[in-house]
N, C-alpha and C. Protein backbone atom coordinates (compact mmCIF):
# COMPACT_ATOMS: atom_id res chain seq x y z
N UNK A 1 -186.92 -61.37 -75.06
CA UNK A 1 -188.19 -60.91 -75.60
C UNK A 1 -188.41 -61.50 -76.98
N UNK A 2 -189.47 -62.03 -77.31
CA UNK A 2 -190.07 -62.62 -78.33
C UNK A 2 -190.25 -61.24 -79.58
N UNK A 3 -189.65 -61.72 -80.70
CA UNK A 3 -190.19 -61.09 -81.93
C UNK A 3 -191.46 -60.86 -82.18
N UNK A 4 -191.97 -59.82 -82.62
CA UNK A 4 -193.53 -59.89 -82.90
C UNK A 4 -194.27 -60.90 -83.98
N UNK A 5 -193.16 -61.19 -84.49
CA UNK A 5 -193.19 -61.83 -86.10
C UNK A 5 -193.00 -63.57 -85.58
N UNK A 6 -192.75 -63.52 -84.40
CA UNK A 6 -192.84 -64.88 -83.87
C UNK A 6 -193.92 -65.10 -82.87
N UNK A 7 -195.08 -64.23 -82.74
CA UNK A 7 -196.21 -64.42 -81.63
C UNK A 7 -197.16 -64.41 -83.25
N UNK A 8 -197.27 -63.60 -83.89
CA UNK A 8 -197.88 -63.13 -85.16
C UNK A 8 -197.50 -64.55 -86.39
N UNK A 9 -198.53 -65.25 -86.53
CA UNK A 9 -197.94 -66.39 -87.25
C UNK A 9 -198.50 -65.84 -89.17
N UNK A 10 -199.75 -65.75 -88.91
CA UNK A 10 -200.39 -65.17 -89.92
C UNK A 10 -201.81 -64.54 -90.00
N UNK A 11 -202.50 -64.30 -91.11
CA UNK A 11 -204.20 -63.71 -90.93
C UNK A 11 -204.77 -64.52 -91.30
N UNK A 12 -205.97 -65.27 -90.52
CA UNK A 12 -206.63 -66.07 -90.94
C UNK A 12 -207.62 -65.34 -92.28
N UNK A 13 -207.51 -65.70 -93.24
CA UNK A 13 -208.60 -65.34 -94.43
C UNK A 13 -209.84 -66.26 -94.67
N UNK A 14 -210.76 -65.84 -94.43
CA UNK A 14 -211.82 -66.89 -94.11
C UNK A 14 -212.83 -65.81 -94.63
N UNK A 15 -214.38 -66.39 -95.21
CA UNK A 15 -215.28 -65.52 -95.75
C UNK A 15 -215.98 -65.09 -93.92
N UNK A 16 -215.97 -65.60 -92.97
CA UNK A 16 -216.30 -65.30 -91.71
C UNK A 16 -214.95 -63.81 -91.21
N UNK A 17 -213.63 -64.24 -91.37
CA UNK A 17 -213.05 -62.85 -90.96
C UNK A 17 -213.12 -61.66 -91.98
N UNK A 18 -213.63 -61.94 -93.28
CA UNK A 18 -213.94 -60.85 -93.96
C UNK A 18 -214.91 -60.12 -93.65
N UNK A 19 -216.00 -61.02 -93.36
CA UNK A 19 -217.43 -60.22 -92.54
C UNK A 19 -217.30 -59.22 -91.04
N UNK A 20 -216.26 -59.90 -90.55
CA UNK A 20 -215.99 -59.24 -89.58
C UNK A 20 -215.11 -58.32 -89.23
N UNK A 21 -214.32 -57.97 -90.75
CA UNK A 21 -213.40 -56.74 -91.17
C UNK A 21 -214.40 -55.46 -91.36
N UNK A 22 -215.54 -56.14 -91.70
CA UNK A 22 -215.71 -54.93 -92.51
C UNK A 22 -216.98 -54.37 -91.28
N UNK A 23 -217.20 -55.18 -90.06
CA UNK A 23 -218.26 -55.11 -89.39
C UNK A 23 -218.50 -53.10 -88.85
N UNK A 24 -219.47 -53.10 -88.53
CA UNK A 24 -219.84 -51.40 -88.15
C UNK A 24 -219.34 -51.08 -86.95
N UNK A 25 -219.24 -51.83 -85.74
CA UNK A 25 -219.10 -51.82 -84.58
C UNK A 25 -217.59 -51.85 -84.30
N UNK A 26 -216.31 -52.06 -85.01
CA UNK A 26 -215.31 -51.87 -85.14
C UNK A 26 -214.58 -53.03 -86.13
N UNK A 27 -213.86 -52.56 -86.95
CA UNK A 27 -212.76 -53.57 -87.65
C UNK A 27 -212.30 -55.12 -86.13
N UNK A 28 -212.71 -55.83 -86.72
CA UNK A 28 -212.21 -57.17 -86.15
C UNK A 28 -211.26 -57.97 -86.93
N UNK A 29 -210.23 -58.77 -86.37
CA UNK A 29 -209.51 -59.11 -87.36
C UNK A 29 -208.60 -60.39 -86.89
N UNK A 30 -208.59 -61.70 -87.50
CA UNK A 30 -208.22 -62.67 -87.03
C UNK A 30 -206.63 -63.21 -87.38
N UNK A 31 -206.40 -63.44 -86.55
CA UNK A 31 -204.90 -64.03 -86.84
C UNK A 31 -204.65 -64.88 -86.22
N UNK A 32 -203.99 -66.34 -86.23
CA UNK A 32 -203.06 -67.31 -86.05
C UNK A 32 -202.02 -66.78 -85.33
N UNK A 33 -201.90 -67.38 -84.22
CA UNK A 33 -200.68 -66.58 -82.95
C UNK A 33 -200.20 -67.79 -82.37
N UNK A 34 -199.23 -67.86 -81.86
CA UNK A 34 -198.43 -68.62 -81.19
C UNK A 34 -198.96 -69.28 -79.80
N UNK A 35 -198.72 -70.45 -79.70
CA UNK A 35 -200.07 -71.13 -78.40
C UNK A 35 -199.54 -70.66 -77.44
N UNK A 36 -197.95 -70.28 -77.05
CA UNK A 36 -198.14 -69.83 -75.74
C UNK A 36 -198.42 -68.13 -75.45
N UNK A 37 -198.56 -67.85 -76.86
CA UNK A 37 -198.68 -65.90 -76.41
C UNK A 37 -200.15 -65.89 -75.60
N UNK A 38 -199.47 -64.51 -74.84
CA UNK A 38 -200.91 -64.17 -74.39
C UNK A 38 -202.01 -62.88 -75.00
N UNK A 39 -202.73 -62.58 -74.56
CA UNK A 39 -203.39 -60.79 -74.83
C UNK A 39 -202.50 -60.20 -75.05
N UNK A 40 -201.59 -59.48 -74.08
CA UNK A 40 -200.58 -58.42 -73.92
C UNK A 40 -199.88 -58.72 -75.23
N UNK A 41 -199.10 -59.56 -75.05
CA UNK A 41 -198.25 -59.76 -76.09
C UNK A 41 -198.76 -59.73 -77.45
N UNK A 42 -200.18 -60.42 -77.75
CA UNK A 42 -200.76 -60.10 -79.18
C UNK A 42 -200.84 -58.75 -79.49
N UNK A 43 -201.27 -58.05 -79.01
CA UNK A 43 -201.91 -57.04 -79.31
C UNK A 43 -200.49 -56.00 -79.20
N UNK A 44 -199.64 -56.07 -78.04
CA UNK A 44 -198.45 -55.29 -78.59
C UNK A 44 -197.74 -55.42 -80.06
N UNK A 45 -197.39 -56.82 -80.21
CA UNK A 45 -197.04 -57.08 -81.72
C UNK A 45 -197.76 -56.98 -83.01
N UNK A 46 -199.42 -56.80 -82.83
CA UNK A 46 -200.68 -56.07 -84.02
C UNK A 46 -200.07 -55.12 -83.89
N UNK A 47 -200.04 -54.01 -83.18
CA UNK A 47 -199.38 -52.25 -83.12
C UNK A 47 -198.51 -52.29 -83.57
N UNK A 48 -197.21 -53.10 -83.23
CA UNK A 48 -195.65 -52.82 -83.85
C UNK A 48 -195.79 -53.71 -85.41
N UNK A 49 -196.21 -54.24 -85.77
CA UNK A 49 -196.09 -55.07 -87.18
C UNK A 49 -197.45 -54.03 -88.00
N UNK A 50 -198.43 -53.44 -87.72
CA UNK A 50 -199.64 -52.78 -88.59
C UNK A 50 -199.32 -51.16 -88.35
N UNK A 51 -198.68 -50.62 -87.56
CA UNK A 51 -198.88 -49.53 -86.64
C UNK A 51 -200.22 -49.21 -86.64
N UNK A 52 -201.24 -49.86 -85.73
CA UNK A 52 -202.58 -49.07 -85.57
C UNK A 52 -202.61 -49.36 -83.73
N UNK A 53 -203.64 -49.06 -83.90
CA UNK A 53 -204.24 -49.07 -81.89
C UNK A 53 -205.08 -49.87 -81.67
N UNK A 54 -204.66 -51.14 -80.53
CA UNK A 54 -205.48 -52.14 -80.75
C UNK A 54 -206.72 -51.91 -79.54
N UNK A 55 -208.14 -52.25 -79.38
CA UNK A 55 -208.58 -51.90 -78.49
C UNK A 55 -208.51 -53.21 -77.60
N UNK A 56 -209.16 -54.50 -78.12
CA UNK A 56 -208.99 -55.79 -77.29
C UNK A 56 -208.68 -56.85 -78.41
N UNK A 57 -208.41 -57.94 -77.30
CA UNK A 57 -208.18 -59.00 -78.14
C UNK A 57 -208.92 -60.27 -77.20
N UNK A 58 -209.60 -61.20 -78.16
CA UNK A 58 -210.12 -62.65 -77.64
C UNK A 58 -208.90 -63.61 -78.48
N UNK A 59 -209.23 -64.56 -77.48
CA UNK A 59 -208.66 -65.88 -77.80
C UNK A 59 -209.18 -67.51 -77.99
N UNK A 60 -208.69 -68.09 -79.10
CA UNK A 60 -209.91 -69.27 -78.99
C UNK A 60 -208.52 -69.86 -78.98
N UNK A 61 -208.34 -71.52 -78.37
CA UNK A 61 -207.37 -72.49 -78.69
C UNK A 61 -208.27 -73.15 -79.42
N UNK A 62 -208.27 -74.07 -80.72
CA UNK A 62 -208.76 -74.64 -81.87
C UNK A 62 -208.33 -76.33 -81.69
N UNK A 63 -208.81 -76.96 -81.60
CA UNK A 63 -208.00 -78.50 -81.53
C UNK A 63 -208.20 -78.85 -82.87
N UNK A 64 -206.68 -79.43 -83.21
CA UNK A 64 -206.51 -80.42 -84.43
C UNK A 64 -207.70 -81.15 -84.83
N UNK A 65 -207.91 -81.31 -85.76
CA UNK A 65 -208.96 -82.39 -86.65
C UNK A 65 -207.91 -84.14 -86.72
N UNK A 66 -208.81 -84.91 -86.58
CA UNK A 66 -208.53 -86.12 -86.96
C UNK A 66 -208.78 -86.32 -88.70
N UNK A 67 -207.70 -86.43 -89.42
CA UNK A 67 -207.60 -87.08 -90.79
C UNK A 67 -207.51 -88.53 -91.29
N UNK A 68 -207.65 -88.70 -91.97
CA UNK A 68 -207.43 -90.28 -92.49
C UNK A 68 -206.86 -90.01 -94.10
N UNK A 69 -205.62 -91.18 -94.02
CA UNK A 69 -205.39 -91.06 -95.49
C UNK A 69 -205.15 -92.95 -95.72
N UNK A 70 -206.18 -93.40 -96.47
CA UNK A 70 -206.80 -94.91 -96.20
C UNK A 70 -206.62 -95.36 -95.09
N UNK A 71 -205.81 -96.34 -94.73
CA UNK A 71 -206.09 -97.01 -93.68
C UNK A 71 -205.54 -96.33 -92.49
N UNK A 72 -204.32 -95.40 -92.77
CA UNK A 72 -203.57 -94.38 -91.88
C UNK A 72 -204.48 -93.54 -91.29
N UNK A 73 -204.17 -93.30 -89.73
CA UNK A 73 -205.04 -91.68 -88.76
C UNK A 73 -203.93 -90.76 -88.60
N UNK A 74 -204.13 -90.06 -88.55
CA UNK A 74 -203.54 -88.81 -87.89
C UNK A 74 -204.42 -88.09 -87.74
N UNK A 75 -203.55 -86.28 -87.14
CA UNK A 75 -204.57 -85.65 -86.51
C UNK A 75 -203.31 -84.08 -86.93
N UNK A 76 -204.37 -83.27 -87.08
CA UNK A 76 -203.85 -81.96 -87.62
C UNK A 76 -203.21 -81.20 -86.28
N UNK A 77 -202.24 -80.35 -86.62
CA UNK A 77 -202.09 -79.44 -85.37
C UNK A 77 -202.74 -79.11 -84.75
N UNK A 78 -202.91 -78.38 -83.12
CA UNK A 78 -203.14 -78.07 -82.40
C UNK A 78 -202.90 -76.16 -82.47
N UNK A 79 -204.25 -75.08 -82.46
CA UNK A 79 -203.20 -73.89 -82.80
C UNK A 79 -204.11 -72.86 -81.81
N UNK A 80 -203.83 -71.63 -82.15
CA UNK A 80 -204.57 -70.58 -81.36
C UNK A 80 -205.27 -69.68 -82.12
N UNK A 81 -206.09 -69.19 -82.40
CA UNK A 81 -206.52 -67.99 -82.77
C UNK A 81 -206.83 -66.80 -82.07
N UNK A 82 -206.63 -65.80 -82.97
CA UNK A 82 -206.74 -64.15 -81.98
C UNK A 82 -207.73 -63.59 -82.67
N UNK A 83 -208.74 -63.11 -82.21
CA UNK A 83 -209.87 -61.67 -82.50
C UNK A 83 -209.21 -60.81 -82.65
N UNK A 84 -208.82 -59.78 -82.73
CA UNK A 84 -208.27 -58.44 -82.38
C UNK A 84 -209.32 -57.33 -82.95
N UNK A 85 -209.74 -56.68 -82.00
CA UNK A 85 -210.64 -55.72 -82.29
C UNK A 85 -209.84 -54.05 -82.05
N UNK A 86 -209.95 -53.60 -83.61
CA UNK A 86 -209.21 -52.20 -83.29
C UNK A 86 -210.16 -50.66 -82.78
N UNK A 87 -209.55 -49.83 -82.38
CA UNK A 87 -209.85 -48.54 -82.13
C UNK A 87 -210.76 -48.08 -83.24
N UNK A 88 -211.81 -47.23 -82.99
CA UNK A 88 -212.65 -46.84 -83.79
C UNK A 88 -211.79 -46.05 -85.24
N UNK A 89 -211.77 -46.24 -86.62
CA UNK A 89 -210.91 -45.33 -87.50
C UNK A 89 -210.00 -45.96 -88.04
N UNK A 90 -209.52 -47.32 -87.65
CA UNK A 90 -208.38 -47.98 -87.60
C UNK A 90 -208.51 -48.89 -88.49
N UNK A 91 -207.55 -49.01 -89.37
CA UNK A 91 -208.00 -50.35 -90.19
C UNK A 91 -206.41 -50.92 -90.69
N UNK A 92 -206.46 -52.26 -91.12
CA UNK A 92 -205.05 -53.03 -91.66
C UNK A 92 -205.58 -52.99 -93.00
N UNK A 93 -204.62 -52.79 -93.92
CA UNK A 93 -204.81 -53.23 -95.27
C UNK A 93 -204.57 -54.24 -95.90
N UNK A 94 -203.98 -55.54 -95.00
CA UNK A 94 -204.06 -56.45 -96.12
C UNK A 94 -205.47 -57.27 -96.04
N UNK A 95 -206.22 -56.85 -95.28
CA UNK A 95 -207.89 -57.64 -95.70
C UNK A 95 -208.98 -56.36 -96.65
């Protein structure tokens, strides 16, 4: 069994997941998760790492950006992001 702290990478802080912390319709809340976790597994490890009650969770996969540094390409990671939408009452404190 996977650590929660290893599906749970970090919180995305963005002026878009702040808007959507604070939204009326329920606390939403974004985090950086591990590409192969799924739902189940996110949302069990939000409960055991925040203790709150998660109601759902969406998922976006994000593709890397192409960079250039002069004549050099590369291309940024590949990652996942999680929605997590909590139970009405519920909130995390570090946003």
């Amino acid at each position: 069994m996977k650590s929660p702290y290893d599906i749970i990478r970090k919180p995305v802080l963005t002026e878009r997941a702040g808007i959507l912390a604070e939204s009326k319709q329920g606390a939403q809340y974004v985090f950086q998760v591990a590409k192969n976790a799924n739902k189940v597994e996110i949302a069990k490890a939000i409960e055991t790492i925040y203790s709150v009650k998660v109601k759902s969770v969406n998922t976006v996969c994000v593709k890397g950006k192409t960079k250039r540094q002069g004549r050099f390409e590369g291309r940024t990671a590949d990652w996942k992001k999680a929605f997590v939408i909590l139970v009405p009452g519920q909130k995390i404190e570090i946003f």
